[in-house]
C-alpha atoms as a PDB file:
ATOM      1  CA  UNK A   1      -7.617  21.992   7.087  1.00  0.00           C
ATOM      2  CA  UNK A   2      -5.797  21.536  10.210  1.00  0.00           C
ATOM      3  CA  UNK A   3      -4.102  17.822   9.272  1.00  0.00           C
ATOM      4  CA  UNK A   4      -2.591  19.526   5.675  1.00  0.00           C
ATOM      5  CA  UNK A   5      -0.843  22.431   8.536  1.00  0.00           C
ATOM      6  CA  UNK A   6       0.778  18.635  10.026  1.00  0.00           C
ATOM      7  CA  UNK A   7       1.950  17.685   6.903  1.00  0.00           C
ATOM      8  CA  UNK A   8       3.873  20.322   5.279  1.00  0.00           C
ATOM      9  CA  UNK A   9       4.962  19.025   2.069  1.00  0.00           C
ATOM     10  CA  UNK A  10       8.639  21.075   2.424  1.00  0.00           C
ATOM     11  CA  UNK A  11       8.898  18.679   5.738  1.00  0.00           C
ATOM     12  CA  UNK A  12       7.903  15.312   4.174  1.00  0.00           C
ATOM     13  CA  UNK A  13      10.168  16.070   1.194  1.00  0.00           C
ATOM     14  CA  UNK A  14      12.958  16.763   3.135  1.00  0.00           C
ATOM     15  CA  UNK A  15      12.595  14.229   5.804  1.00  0.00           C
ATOM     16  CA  UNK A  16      10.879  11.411   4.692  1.00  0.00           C
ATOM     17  CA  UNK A  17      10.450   9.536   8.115  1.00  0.00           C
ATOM     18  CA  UNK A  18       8.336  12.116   9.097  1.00  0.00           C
ATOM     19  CA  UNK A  19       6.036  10.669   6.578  1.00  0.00           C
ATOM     20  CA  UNK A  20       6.569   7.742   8.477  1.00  0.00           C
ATOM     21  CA  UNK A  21       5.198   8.745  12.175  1.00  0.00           C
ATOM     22  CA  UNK A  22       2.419  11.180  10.299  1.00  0.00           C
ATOM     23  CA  UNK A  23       1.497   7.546   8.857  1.00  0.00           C
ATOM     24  CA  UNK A  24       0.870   6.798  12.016  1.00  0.00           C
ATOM     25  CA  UNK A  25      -1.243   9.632  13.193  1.00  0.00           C
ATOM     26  CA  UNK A  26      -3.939   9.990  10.153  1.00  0.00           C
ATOM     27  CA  UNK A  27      -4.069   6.297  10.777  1.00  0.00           C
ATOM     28  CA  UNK A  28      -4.888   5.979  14.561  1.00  0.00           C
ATOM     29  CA  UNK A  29      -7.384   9.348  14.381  1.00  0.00           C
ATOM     30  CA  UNK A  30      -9.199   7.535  10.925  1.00  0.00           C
ATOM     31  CA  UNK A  31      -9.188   4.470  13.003  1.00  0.00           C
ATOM     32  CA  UNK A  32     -10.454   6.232  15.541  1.00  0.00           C
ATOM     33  CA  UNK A  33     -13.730   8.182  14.018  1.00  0.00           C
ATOM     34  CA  UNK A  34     -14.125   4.690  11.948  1.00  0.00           C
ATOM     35  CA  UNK A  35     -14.946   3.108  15.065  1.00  0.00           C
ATOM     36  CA  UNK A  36     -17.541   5.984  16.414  1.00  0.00           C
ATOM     37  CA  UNK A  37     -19.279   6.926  13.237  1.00  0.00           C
ATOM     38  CA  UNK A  38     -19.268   3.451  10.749  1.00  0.00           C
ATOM     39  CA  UNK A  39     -18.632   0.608  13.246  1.00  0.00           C
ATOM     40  CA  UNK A  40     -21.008  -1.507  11.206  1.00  0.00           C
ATOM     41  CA  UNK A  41     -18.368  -1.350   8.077  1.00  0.00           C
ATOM     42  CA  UNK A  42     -15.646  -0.450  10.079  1.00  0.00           C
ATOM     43  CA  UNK A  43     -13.056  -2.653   8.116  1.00  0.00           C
ATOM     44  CA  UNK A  44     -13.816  -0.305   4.928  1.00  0.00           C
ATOM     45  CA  UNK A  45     -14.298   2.556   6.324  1.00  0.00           C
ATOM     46  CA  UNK A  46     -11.386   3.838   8.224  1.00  0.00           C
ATOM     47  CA  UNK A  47      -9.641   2.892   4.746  1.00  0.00           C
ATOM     48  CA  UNK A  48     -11.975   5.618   3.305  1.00  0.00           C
ATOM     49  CA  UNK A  49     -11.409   8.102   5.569  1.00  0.00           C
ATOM     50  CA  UNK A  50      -7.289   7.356   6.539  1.00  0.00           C
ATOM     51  CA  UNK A  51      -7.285   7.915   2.619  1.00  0.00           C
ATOM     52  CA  UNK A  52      -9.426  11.340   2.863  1.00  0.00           C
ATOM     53  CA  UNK A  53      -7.190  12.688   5.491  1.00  0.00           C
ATOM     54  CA  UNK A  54      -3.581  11.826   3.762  1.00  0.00           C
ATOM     55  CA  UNK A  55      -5.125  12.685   0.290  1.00  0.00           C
ATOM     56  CA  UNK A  56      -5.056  16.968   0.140  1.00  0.00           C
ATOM     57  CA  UNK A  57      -1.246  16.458   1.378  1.00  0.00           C
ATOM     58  CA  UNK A  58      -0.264  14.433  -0.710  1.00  0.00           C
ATOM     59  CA  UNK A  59      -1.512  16.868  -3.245  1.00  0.00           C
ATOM     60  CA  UNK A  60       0.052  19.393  -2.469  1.00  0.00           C
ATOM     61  CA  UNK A  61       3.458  17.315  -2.160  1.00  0.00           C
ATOM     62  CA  UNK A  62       2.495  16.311  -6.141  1.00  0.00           C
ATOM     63  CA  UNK A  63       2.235  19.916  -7.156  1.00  0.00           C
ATOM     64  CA  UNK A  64       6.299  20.970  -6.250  1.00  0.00           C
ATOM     65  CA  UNK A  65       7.367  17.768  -7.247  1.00  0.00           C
ATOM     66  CA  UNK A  66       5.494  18.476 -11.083  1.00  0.00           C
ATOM     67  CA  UNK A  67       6.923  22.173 -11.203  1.00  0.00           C
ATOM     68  CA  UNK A  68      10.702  20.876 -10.330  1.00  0.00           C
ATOM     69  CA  UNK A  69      10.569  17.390 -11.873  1.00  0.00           C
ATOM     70  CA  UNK A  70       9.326  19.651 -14.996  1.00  0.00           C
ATOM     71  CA  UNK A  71      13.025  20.987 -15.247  1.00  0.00           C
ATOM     72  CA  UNK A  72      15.212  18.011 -14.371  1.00  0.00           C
ATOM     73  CA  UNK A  73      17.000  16.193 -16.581  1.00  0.00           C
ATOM     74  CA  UNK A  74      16.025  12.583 -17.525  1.00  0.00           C
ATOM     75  CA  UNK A  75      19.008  10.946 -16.496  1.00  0.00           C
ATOM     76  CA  UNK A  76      18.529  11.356 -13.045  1.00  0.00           C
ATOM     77  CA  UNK A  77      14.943  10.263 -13.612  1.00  0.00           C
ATOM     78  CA  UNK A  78      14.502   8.017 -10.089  1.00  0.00           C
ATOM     79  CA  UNK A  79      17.146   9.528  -8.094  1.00  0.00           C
ATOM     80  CA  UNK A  80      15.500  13.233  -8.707  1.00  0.00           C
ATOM     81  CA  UNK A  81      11.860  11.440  -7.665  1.00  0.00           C
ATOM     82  CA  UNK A  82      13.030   9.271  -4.812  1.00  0.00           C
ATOM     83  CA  UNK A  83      12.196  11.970  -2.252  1.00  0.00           C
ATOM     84  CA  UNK A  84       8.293  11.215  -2.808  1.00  0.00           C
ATOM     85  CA  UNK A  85       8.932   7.355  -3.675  1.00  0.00           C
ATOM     86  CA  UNK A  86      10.204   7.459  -0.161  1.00  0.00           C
ATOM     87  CA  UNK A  87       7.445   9.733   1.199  1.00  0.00           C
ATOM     88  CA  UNK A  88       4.654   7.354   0.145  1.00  0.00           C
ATOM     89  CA  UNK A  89       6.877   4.332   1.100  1.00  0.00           C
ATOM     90  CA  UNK A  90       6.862   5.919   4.823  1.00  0.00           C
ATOM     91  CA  UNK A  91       3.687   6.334   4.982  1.00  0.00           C
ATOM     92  CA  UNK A  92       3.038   2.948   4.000  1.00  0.00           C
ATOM     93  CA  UNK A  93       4.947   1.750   6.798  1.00  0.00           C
ATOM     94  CA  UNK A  94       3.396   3.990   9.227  1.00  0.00           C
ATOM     95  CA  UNK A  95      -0.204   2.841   8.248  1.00  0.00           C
ATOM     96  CA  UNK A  96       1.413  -0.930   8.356  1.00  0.00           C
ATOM     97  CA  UNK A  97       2.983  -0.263  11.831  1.00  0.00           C
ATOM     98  CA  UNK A  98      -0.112   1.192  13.289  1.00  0.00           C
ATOM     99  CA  UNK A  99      -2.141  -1.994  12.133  1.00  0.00           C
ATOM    100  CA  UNK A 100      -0.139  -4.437  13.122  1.00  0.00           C
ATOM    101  CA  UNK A 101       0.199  -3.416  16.524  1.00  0.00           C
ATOM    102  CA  UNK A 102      -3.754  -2.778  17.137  1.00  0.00           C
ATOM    103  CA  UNK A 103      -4.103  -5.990  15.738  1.00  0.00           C
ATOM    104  CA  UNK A 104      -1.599  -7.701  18.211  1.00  0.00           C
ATOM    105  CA  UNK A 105      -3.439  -6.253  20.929  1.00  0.00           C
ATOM    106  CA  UNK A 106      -7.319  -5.932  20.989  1.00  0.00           C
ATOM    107  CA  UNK A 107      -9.536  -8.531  21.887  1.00  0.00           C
ATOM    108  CA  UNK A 108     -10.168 -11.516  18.889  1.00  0.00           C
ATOM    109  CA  UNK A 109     -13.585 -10.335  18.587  1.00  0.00           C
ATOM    110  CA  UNK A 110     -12.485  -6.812  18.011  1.00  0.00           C
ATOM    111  CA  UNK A 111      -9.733  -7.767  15.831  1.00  0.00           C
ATOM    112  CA  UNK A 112     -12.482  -9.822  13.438  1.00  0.00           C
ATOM    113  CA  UNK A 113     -14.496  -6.809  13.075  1.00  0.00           C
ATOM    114  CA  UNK A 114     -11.406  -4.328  12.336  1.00  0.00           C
ATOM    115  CA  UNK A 115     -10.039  -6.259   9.609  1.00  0.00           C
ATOM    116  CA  UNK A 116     -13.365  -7.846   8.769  1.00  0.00           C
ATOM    117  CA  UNK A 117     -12.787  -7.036   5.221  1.00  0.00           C
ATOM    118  CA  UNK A 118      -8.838  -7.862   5.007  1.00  0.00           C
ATOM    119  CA  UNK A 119      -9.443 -11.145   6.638  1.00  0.00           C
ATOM    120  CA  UNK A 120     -11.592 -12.051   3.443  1.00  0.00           C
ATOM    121  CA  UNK A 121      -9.208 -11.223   1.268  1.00  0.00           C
ATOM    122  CA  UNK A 122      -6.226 -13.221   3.451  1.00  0.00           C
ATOM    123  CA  UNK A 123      -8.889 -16.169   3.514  1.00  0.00           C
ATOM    124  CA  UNK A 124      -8.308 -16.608  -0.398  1.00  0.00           C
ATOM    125  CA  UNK A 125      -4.417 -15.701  -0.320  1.00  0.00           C
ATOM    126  CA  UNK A 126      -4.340 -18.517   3.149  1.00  0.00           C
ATOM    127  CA  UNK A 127      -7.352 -20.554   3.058  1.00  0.00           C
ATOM    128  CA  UNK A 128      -7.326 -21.261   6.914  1.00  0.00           C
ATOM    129  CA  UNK A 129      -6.651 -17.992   7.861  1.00  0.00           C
ATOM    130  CA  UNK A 130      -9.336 -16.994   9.470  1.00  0.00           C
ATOM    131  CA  UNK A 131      -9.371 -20.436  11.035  1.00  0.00           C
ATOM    132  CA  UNK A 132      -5.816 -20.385  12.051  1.00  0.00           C
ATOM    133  CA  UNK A 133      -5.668 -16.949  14.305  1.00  0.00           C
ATOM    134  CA  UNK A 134      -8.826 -18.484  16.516  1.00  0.00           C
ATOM    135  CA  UNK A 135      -6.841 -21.869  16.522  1.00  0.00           C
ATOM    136  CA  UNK A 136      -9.386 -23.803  14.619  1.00  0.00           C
ATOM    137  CA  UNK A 137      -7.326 -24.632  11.745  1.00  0.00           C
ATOM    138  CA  UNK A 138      -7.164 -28.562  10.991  1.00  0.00           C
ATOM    139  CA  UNK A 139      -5.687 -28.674   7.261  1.00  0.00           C
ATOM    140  CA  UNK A 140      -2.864 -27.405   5.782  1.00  0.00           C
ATOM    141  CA  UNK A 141      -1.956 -23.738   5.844  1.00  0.00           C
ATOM    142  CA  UNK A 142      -0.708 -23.904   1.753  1.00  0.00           C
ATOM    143  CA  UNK A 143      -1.321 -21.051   0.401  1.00  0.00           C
ATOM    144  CA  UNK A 144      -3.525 -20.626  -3.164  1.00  0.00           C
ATOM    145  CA  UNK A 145      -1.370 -21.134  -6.424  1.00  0.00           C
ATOM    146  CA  UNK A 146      -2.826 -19.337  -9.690  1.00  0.00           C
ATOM    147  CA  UNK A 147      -1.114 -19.311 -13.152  1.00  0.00           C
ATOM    148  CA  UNK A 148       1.106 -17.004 -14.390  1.00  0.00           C
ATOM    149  CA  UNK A 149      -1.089 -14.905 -16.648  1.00  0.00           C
ATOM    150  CA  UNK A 150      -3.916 -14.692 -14.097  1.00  0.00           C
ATOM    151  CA  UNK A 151      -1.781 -13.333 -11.603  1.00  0.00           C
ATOM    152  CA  UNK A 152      -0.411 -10.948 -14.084  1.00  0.00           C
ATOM    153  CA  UNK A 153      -4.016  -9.641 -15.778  1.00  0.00           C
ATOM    154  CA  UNK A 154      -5.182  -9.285 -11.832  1.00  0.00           C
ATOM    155  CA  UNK A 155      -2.226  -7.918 -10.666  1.00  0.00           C
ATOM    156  CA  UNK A 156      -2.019  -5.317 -13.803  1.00  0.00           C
ATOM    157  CA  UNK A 157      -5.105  -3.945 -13.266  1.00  0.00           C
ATOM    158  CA  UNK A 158      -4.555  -3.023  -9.964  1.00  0.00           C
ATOM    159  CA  UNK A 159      -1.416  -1.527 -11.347  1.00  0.00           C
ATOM    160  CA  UNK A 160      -3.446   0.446 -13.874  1.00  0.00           C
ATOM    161  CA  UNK A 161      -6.209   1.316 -11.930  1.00  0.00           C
ATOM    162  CA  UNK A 162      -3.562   2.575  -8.775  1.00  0.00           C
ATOM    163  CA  UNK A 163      -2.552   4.746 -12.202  1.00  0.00           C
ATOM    164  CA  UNK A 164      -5.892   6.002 -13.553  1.00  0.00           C
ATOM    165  CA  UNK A 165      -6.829   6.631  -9.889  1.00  0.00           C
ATOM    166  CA  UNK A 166      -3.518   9.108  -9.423  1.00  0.00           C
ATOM    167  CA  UNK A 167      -3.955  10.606 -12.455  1.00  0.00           C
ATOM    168  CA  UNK A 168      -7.538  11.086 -12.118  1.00  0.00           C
ATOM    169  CA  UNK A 169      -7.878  12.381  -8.578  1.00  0.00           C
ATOM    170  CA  UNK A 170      -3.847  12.734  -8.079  1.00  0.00           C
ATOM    171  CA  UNK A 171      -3.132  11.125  -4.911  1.00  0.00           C
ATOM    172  CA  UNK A 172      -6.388   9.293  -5.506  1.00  0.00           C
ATOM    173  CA  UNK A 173      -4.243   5.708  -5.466  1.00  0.00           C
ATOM    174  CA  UNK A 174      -3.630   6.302  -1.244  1.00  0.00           C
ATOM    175  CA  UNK A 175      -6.732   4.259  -1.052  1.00  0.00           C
ATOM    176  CA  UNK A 176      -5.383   1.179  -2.767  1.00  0.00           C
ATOM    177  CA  UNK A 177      -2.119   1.848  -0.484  1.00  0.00           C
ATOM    178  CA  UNK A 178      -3.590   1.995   2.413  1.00  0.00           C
ATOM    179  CA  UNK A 179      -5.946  -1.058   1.468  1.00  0.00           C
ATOM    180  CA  UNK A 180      -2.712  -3.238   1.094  1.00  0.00           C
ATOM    181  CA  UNK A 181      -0.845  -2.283   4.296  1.00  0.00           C
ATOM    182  CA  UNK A 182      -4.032  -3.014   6.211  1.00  0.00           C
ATOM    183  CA  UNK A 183      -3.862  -6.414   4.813  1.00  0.00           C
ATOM    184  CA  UNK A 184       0.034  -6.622   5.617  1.00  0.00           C
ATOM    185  CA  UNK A 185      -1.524  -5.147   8.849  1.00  0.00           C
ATOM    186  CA  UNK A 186      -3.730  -8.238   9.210  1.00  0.00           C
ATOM    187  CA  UNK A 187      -1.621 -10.624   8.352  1.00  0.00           C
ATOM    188  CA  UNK A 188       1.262  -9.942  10.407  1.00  0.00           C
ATOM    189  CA  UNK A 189      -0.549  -9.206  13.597  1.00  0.00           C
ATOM    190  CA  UNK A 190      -2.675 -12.793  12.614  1.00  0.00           C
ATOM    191  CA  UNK A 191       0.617 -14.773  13.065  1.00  0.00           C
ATOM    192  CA  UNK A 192       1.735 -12.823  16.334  1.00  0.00           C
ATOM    193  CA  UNK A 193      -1.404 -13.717  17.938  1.00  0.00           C
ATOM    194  CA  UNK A 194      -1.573 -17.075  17.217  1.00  0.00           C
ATOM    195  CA  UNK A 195       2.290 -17.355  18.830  1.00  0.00           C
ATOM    196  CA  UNK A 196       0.974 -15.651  21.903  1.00  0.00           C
ATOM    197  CA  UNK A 197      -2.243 -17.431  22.224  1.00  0.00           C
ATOM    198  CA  UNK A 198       0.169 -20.663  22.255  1.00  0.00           C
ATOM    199  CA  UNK A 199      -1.180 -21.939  18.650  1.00  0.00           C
ATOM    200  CA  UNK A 200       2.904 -22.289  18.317  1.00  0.00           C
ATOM    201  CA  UNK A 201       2.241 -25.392  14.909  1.00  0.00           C
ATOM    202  CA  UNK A 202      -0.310 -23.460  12.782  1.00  0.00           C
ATOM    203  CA  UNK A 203       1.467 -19.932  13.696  1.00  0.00           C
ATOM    204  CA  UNK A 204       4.591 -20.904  12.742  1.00  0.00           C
ATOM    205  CA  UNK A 205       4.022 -22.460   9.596  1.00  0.00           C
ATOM    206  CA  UNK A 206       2.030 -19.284   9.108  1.00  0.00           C
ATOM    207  CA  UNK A 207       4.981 -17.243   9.688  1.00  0.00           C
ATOM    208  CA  UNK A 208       7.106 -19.389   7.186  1.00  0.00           C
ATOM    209  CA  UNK A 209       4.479 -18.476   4.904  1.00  0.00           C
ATOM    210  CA  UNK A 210       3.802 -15.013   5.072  1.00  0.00           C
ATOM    211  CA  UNK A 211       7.973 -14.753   4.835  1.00  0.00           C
ATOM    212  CA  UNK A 212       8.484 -16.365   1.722  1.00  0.00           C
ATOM    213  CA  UNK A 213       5.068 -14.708   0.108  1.00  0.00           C
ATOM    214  CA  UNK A 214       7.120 -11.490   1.221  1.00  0.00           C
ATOM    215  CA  UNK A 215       9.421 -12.301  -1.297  1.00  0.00           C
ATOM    216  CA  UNK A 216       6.934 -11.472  -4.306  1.00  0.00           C
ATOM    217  CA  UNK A 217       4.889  -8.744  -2.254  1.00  0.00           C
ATOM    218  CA  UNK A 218       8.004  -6.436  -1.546  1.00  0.00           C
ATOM    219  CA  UNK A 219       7.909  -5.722  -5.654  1.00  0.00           C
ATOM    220  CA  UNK A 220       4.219  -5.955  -6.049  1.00  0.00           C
ATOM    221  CA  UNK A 221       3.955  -3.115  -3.226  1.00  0.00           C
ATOM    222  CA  UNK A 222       7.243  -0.821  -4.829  1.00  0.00           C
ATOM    223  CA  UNK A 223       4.987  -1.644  -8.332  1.00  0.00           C
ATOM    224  CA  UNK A 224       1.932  -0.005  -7.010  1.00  0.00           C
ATOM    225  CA  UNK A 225       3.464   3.107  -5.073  1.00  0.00           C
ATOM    226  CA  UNK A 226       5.396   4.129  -8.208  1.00  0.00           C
ATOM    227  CA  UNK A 227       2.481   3.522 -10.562  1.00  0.00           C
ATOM    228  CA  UNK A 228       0.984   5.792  -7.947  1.00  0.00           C
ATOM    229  CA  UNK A 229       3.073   8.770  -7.993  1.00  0.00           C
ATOM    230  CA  UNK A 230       3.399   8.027 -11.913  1.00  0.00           C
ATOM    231  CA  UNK A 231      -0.297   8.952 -12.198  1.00  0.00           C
ATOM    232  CA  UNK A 232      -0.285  11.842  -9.368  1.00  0.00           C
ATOM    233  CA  UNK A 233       2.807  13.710 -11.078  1.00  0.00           C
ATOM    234  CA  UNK A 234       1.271  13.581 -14.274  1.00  0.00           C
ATOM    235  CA  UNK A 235      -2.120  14.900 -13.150  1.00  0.00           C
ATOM    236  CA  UNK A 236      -0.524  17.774 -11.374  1.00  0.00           C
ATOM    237  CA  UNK A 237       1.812  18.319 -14.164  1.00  0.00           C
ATOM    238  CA  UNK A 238      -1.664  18.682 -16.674  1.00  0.00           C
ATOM    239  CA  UNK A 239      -2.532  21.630 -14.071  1.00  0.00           C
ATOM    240  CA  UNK A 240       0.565  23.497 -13.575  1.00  0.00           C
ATOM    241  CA  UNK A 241       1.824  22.931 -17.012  1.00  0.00           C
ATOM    242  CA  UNK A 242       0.420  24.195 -20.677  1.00  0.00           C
ATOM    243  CA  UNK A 243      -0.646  21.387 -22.331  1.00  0.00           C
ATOM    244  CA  UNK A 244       2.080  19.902 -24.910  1.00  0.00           C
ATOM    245  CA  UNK A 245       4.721  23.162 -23.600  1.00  0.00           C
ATOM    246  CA  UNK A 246       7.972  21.460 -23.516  1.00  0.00           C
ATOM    247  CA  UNK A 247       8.224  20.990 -20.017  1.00  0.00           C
ATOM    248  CA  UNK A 248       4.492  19.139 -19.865  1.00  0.00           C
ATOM    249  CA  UNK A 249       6.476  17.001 -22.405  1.00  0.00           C
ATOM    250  CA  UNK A 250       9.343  16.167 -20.409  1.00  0.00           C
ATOM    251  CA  UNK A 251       7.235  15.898 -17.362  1.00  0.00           C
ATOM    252  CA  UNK A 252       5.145  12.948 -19.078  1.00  0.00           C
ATOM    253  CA  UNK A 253       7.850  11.380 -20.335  1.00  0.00           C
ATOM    254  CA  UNK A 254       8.981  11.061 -16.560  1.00  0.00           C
ATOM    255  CA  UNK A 255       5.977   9.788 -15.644  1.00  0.00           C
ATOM    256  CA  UNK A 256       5.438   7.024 -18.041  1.00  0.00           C
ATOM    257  CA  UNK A 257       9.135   6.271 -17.497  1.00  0.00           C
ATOM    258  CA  UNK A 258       8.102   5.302 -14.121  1.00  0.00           C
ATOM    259  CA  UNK A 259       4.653   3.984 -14.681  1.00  0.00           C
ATOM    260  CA  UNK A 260       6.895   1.624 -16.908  1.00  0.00           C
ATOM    261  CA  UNK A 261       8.609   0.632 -14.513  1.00  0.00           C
ATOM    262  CA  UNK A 262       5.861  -0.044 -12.391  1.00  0.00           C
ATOM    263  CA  UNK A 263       5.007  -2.986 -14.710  1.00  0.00           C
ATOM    264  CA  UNK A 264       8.117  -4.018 -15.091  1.00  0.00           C
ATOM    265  CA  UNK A 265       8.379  -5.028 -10.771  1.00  0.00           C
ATOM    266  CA  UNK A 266       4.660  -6.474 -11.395  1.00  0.00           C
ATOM    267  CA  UNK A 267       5.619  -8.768 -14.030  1.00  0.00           C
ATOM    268  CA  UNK A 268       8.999 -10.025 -12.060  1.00  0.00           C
ATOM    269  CA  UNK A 269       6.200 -10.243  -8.251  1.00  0.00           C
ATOM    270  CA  UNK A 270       4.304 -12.303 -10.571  1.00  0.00           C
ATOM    271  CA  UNK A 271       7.083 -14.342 -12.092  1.00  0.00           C
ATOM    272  CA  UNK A 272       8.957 -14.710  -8.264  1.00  0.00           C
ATOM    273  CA  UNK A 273       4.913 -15.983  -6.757  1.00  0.00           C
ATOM    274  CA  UNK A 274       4.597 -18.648  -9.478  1.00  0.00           C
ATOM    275  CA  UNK A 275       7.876 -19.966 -10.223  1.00  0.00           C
ATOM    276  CA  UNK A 276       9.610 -19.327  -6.724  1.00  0.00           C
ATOM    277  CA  UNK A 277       7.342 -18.251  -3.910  1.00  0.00           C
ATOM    278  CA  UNK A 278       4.808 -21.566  -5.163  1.00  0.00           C
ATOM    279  CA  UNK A 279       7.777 -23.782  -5.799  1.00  0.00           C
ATOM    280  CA  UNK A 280       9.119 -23.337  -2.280  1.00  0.00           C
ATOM    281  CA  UNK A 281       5.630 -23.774  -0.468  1.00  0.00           C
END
């Protein structure tokens, strides 16, 4: 289609920051036909179909880095793979960007029913969100403390099912990505409004918040995008390799090398949000 022409994989490999701005772009258009065709479930939506339009891409990007990760040797495991770590991290931040700004800007009533959805799930990280950004909140703006395993067992399914979802569909995880950096998208764009619209107590402690939750959500985000392109490199790998060959070998041996250390970064975001991040607040 005429979006994959956009994103040539050669381009986004080579300069990931164009990943970046194309972020951007499948965003605002998904956004966009979100709001014409499914304004009723608008929130979900546009996730769907920013997801749909970065997915065949991606794909393709999966496929060349299979057939040359195939070849490489595993000591320069990450550093031969960081060209795509970076390319979904771009696009990440484009699809952040983009939502934070909209967010900033339209109306609160339009802002409610865009991140309808991500507001729900902010409500139960902040339990005054919602409250806060219309400058109803009365009670504190402490934010929900869980134990350490059930923030792990959550936290590594996600992990797993960003994974199964690569592996299954291979950049089937984009969904879960772009999920989260809506809800960064929301969150961040929550606290600049409430600033503007002079709710300078409750934003600010907001802000405070959100900052030091940052500290555990940087890994927990790095956990998910490489447990994404884990999963995608290994499902094109199972298509452009013979099964059990010694390169499909090597190849999964990558891959669950970095799928690895996927869990690794969710186990330390978990360890940082109960015995720092909770601590602190």
């Amino acid at each position: 289609m005429v979006l994959e022409l956009i994103l040539k994989e050669r381009w986004v490999d080579n300069i990931p920051i164009y990943a970046f701005f194309l972020g951007v772009i499948f965003t605002s258009i998904g956004a966009m036909i979100s709001s014409i065709l499914f304004l009723d479930v608008l929130s979900i939506a546009m996730i769907f179909l920013i997801s749909l339009f970065i997915i065949p891409s991606l794909s393709a990007l999966l496929v060349e880095e299979a057939k040359e990760g195939a070849i490489r040797g595993s000591k320069a495991l990450f550093k031969d793979h960081i060209d795509i770590f970076q390319t979904y991290l771009f696009l990440f931040l484009g699809i952040f960007l983009f939502f934070a700004i909209i967010g900033t800007f339209i109306p609160l009533g339009s802002y409610m029913q865009v991140f309808a959805y991500q507001i729900v799930q902010l409500n139960k990280i902040f339990p005054n969100f919602s409250q806060t950004i219309q400058g109803l909140a009365t009670g504190p703006l402490q934010s929900q403390a869980y134990a350490f395993s059930s923030i792990i067992k959550n936290n590594m399914i996600v992990n797993i099912l960003t994974f199964a979802l690569s592996l299954l569909y291979g950049a089937g995880a984009m969904f879960i990505i772009v999920l989260n950096a809506s809800i960064f998208g929301a969150a961040i764009s929550g606290v600049i409004r409430s600033f503007a619209f002079g709710f300078i107590d409750k934003a600010a402690e907001l802000f405070i918040i959100i900052t030091i939750i940052s500290l555990h959500l940087i890994p927990e985000v790095a956990a998910y995008l490489l447990a994404a392109i884990a999963g995608g490199i290994l499902s094109k790998g199972l298509l452009v390799e013979k099964f059990m060959s010694e390169r499909f070998i090597k190849l999964t041996k990558d891959s669950l090398t970095i799928f690895a250390a996927s869990i690794i970064l969710v186990i330390i975001a978990a360890f940082i949000e109960v015995f720092i991040t909770s601590g602190i607040l």
